[in-house]
Protein backbone atom coordinates (compact mmCIF):
# COMPACT_ATOMS: atom_id res chain seq x y z
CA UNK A 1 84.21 44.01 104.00
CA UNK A 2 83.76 45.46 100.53
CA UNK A 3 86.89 44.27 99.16
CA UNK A 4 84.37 41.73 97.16
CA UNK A 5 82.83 44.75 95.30
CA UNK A 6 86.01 46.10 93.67
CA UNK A 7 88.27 44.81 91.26
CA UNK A 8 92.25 45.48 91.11
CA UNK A 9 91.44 48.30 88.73
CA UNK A 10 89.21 49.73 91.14
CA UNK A 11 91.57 49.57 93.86
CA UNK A 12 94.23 51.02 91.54
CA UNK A 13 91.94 53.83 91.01
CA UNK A 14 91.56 54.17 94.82
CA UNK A 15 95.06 54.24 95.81
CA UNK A 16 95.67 56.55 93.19
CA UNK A 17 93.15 58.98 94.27
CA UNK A 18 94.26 58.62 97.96
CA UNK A 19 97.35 59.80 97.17
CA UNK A 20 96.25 63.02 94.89
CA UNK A 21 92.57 63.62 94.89
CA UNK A 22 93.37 66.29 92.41
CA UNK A 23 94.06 64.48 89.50
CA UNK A 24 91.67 64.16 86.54
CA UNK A 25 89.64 61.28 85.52
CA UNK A 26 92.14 61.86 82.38
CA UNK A 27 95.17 61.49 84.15
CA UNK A 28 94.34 58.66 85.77
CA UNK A 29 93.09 56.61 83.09
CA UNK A 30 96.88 56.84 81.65
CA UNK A 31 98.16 55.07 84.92
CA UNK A 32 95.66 52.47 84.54
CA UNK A 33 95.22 51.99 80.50
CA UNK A 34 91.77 53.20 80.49
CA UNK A 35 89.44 55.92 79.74
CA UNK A 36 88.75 59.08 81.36
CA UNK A 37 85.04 58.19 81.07
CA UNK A 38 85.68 54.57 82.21
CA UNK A 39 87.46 55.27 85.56
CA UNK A 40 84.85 58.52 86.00
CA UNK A 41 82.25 55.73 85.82
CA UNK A 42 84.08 53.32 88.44
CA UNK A 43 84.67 56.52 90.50
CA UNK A 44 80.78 56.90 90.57
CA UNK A 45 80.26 53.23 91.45
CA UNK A 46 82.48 53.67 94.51
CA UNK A 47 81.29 55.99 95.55
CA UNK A 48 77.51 54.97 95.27
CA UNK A 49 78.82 52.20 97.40
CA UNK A 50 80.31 54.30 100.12
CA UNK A 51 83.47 53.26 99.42
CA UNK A 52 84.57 56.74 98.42
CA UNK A 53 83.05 59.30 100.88
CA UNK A 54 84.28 62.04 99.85
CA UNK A 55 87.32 64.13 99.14
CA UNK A 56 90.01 66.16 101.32
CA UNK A 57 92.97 68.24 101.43
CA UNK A 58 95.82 68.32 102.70
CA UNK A 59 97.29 71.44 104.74
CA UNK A 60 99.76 73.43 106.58
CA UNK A 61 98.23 74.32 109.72
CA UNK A 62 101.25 76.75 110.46
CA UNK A 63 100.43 78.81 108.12
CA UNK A 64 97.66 80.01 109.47
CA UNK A 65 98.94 80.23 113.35
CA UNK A 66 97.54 76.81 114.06
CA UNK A 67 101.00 76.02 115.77
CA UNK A 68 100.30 73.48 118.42
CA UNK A 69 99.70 70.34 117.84
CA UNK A 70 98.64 67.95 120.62
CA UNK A 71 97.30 64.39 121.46
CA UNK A 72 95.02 64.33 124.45
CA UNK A 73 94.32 60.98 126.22
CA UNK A 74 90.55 61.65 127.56
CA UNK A 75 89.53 59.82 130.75
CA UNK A 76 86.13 60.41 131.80
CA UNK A 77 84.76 60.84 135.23
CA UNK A 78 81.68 58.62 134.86
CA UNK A 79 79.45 56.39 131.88
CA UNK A 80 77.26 59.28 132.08
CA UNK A 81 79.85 61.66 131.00
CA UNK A 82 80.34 60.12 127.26
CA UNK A 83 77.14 61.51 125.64
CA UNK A 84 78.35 65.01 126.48
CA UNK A 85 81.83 64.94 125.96
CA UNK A 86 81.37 63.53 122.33
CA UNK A 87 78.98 66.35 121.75
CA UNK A 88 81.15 68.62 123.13
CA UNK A 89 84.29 67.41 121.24
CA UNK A 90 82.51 67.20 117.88
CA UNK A 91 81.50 70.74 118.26
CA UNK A 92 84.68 72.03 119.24
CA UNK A 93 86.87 74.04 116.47
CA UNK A 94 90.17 72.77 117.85
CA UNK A 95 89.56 69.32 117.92
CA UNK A 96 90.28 67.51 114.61
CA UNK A 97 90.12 63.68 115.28
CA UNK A 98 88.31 62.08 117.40
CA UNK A 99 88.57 58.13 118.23
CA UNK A 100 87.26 56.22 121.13
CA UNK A 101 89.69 53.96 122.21
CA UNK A 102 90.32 50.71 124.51
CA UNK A 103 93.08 49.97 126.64
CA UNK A 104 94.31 53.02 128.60
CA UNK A 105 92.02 56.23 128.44
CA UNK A 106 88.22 56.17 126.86
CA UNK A 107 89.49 58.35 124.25
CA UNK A 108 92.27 59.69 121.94
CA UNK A 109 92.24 63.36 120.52
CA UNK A 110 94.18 64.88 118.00
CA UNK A 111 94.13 68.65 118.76
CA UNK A 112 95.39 72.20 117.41
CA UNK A 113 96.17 75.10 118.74
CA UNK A 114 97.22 78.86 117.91
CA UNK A 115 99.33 78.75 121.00
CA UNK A 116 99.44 77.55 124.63
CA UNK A 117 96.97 79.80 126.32
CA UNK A 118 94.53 78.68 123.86
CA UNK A 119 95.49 74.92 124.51
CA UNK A 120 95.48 75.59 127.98
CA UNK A 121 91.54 77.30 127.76
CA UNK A 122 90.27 74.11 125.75
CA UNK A 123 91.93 71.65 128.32
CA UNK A 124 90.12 73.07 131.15
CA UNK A 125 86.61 73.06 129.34
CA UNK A 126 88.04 69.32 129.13
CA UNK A 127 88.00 68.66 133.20
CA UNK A 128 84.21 69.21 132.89
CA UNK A 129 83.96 65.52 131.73
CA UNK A 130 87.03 63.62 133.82
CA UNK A 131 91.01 64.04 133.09
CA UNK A 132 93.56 63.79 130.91
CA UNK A 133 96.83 63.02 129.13
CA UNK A 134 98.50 65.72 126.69
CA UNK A 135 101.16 64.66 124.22
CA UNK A 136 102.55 67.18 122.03
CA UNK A 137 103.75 66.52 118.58
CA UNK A 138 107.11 67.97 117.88
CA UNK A 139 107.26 67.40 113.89
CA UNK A 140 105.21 65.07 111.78
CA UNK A 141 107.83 62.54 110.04
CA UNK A 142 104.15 60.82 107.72
């Protein structure tokens, strides 16, 4: 959809920033024979567009006891149920991602954990709004 607004530069820029949002304006002018000022000025422009919407980082969840990682399959009980269940999922600390889904299950969840008693609390809060479908992730390989 907005692939018409950037150039190849632009993209480079992108995919460069993707990968490390910590490098400088500087740095990445190198990579793409430009300016620190230019690309600081294309950075600007995408995000003005939206394109960019802001920055993250990138974490080790173990570190700080989050141990348990799992993917919940979310099937609710009714069509009345959705407008509480996404307000109660976006307000909950353990979820992380949330995604509405088709196919099997109204929605996906990606979920963490100190440890299975605190799982196990958040997935009965979870039968308030229908069933589910736990996965849990044994290693990320991506």
């Amino acid at each position: 959809m907005t692939s018409h607004l950037i150039d190849d530069t632009d993209y480079r820029i992108l995919q460069y920033l993707i990968e490390d949002s910590t490098l400088s304006h500087k740095d990445i002018g190198a990579l793409v024979h430009m300016t620190g000022q230019a690309v600081g000025a294309r950075i600007r422009r995408m995000r003005e567009l939206e394109i960019i919407e802001g920055y993250t980082v990138r974490w080790n969840p173990a570190k700080i006891g989050q141990d348990i990682l799992a993917f919940v399959t979310v099937f609710l009980s009714s069509n009345a149920a959705h407008p509480p269940f996404q307000q109660f999922a976006k307000n909950h600390d353990s979820v992380i991602e949330l995604h509405r889904v088709s196919g099997e299950g109204c929605y996906w969840m990606r979920v963490r954990s100190r440890d299975q008693d605190e799982l196990n609390a958040f997935l009965d809060e979870l039968l308030e709004f229908g069933n589910y479908r736990v996965n849990l992730g044994m290693g990320q390989l991506k």
